[in-house]
N, C-alpha and C. Protein backbone atom coordinates (compact mmCIF):
# COMPACT_ATOMS: atom_id res chain seq x y z
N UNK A 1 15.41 54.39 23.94
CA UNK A 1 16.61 54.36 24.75
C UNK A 1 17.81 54.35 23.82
N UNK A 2 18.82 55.39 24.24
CA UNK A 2 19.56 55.56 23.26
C UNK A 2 21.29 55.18 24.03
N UNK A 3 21.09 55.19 25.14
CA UNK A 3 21.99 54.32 26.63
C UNK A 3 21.31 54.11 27.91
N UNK A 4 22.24 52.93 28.68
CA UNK A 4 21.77 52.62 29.65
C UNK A 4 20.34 51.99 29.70
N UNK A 5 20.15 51.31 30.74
CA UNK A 5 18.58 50.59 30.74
C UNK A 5 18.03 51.33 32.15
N UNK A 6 16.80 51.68 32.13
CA UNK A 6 15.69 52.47 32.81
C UNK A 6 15.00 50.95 33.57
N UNK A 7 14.38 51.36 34.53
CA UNK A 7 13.25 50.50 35.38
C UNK A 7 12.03 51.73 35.17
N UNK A 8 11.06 51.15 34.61
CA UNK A 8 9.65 51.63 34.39
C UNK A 8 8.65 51.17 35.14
N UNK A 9 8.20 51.87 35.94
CA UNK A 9 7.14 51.25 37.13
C UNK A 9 5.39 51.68 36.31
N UNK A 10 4.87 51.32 35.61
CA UNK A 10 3.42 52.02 35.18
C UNK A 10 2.55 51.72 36.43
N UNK A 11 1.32 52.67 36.73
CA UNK A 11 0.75 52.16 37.65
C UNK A 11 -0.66 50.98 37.59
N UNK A 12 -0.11 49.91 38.56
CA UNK A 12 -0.67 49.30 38.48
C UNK A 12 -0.47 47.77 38.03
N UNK A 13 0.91 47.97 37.33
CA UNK A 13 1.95 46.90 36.81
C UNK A 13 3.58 46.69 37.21
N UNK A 14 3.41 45.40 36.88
CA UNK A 14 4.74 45.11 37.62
C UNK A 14 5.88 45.96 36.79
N UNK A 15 7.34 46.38 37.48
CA UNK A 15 8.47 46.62 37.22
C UNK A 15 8.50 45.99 35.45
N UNK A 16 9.42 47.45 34.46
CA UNK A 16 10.01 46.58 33.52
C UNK A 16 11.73 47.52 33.34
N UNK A 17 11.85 46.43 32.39
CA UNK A 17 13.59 47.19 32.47
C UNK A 17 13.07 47.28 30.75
N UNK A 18 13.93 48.41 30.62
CA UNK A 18 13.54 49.03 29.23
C UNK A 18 15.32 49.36 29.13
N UNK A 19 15.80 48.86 27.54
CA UNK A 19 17.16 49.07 27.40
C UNK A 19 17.41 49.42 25.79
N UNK A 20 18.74 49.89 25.17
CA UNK A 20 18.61 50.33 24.31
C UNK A 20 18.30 49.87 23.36
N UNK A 21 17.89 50.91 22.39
CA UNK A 21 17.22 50.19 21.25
C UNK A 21 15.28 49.95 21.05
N UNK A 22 15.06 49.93 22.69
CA UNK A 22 13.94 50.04 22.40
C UNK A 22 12.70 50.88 22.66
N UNK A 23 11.72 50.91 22.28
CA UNK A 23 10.85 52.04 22.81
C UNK A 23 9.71 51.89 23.23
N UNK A 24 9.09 52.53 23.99
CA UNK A 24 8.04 52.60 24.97
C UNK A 24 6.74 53.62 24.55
N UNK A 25 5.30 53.38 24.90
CA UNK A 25 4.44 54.24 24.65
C UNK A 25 3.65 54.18 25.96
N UNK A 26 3.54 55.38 26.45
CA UNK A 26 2.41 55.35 27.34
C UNK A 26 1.26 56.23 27.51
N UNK A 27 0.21 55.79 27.48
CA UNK A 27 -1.12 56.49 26.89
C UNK A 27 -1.07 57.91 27.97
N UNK A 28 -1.79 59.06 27.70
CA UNK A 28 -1.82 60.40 28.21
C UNK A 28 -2.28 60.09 29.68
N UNK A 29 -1.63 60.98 30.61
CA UNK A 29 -2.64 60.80 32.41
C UNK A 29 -2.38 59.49 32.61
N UNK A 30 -1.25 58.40 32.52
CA UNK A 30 -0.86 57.16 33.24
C UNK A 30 0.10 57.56 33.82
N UNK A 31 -0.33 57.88 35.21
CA UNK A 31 1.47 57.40 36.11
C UNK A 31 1.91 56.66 36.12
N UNK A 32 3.58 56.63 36.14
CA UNK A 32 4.49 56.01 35.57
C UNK A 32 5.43 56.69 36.60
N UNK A 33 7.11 55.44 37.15
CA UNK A 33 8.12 55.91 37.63
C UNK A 33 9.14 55.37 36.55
N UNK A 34 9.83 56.58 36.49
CA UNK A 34 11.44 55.78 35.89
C UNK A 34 12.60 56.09 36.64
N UNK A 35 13.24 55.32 36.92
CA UNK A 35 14.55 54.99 37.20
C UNK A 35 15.67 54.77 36.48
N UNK A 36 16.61 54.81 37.02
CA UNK A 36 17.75 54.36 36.67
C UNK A 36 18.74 53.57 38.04
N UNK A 37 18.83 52.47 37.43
CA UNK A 37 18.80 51.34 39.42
C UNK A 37 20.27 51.00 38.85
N UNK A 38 20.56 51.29 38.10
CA UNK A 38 21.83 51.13 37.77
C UNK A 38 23.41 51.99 37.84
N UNK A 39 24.77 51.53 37.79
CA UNK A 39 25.87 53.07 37.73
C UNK A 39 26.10 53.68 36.63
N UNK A 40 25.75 52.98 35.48
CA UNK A 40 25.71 53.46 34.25
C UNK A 40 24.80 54.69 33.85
N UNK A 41 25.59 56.04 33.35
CA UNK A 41 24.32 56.53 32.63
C UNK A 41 23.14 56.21 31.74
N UNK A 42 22.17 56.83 31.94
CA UNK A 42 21.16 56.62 30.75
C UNK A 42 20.99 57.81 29.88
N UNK A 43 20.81 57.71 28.80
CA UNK A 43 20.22 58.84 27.74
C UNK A 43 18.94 58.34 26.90
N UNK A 44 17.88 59.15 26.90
CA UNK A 44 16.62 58.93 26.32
C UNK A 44 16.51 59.78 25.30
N UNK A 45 15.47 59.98 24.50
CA UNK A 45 14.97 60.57 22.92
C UNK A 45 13.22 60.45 23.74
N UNK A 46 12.74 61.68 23.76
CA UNK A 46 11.32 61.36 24.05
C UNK A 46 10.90 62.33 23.21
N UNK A 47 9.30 61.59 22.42
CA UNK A 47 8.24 62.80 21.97
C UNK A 47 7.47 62.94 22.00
N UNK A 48 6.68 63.59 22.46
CA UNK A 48 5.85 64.03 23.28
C UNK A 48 4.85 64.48 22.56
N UNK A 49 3.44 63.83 22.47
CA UNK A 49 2.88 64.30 21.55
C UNK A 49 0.98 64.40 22.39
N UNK A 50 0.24 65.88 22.65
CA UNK A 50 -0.25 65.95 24.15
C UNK A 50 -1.67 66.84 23.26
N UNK A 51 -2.05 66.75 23.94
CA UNK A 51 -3.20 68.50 23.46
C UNK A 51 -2.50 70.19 23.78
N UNK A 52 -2.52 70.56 23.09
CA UNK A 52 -1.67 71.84 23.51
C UNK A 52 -2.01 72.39 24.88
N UNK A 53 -3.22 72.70 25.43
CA UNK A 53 -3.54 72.76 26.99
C UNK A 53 -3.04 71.90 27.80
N UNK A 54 -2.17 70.64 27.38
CA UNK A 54 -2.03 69.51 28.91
C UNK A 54 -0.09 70.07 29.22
N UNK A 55 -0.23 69.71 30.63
CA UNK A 55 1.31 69.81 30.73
C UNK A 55 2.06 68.75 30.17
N UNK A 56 3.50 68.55 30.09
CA UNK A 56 4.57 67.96 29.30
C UNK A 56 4.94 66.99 30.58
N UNK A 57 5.38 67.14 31.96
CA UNK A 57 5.74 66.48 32.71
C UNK A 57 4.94 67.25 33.66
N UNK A 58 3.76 66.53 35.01
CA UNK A 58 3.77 66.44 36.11
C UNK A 58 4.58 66.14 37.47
N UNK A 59 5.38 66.60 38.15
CA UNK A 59 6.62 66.09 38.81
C UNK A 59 5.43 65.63 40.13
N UNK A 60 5.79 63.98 40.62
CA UNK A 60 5.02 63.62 41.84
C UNK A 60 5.77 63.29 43.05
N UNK A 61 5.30 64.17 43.86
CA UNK A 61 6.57 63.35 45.07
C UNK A 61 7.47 62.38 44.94
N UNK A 62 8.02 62.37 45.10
CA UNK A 62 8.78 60.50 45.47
C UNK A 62 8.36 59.50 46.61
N UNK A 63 8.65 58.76 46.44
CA UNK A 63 8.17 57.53 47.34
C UNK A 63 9.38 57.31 47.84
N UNK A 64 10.21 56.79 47.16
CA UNK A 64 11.69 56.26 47.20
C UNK A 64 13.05 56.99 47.01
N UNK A 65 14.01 56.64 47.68
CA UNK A 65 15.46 57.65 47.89
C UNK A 65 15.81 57.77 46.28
N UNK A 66 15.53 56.67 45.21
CA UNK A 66 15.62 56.74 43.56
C UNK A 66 14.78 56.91 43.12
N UNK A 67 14.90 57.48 41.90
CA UNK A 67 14.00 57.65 40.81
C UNK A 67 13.36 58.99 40.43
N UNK A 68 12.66 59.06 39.76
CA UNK A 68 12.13 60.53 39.29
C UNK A 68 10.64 59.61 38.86
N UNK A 69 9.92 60.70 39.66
CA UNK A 69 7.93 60.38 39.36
C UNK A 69 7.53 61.15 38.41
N UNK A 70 7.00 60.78 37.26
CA UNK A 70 6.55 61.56 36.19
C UNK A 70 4.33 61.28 35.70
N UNK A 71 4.15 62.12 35.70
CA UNK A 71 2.49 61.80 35.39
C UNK A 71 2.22 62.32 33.86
């Protein structure tokens, strides 16, 4: 996180707030929601590191009027 703080939903675990400065790993094929629940922008740095056959982002419905679903 390079601004703003994110809400990270992994599945299966409770809510975290992720803010700058720090960084996150999440193993390949874990759904995951991120947000931004806040008015402040956010800006991220992600790298992405996959088998060349897997996709980069899965987009999953939404559940909720916020957020963006990523697999």
């Amino acid at each position: 996180m390079s601004e703003g703080t994110l809400t990270m939903e992994d599945e299966g675990q409770e809510p975290r707030q992720v803010g700058v400065g720090e960084a996150i790993v999440e193993p390949l094929n874990s759904p995951m929601r991120v947000s931004n629940e806040g008015d402040e922008p956010v800006e991220i740095v992600v790298f992405q590191i996959s088998p060349p056959e897997g996709e980069f982002l899965e987009q999953l419905p939404r559940e909720r009027s916020r957020g963006s679903s990523c697999k």
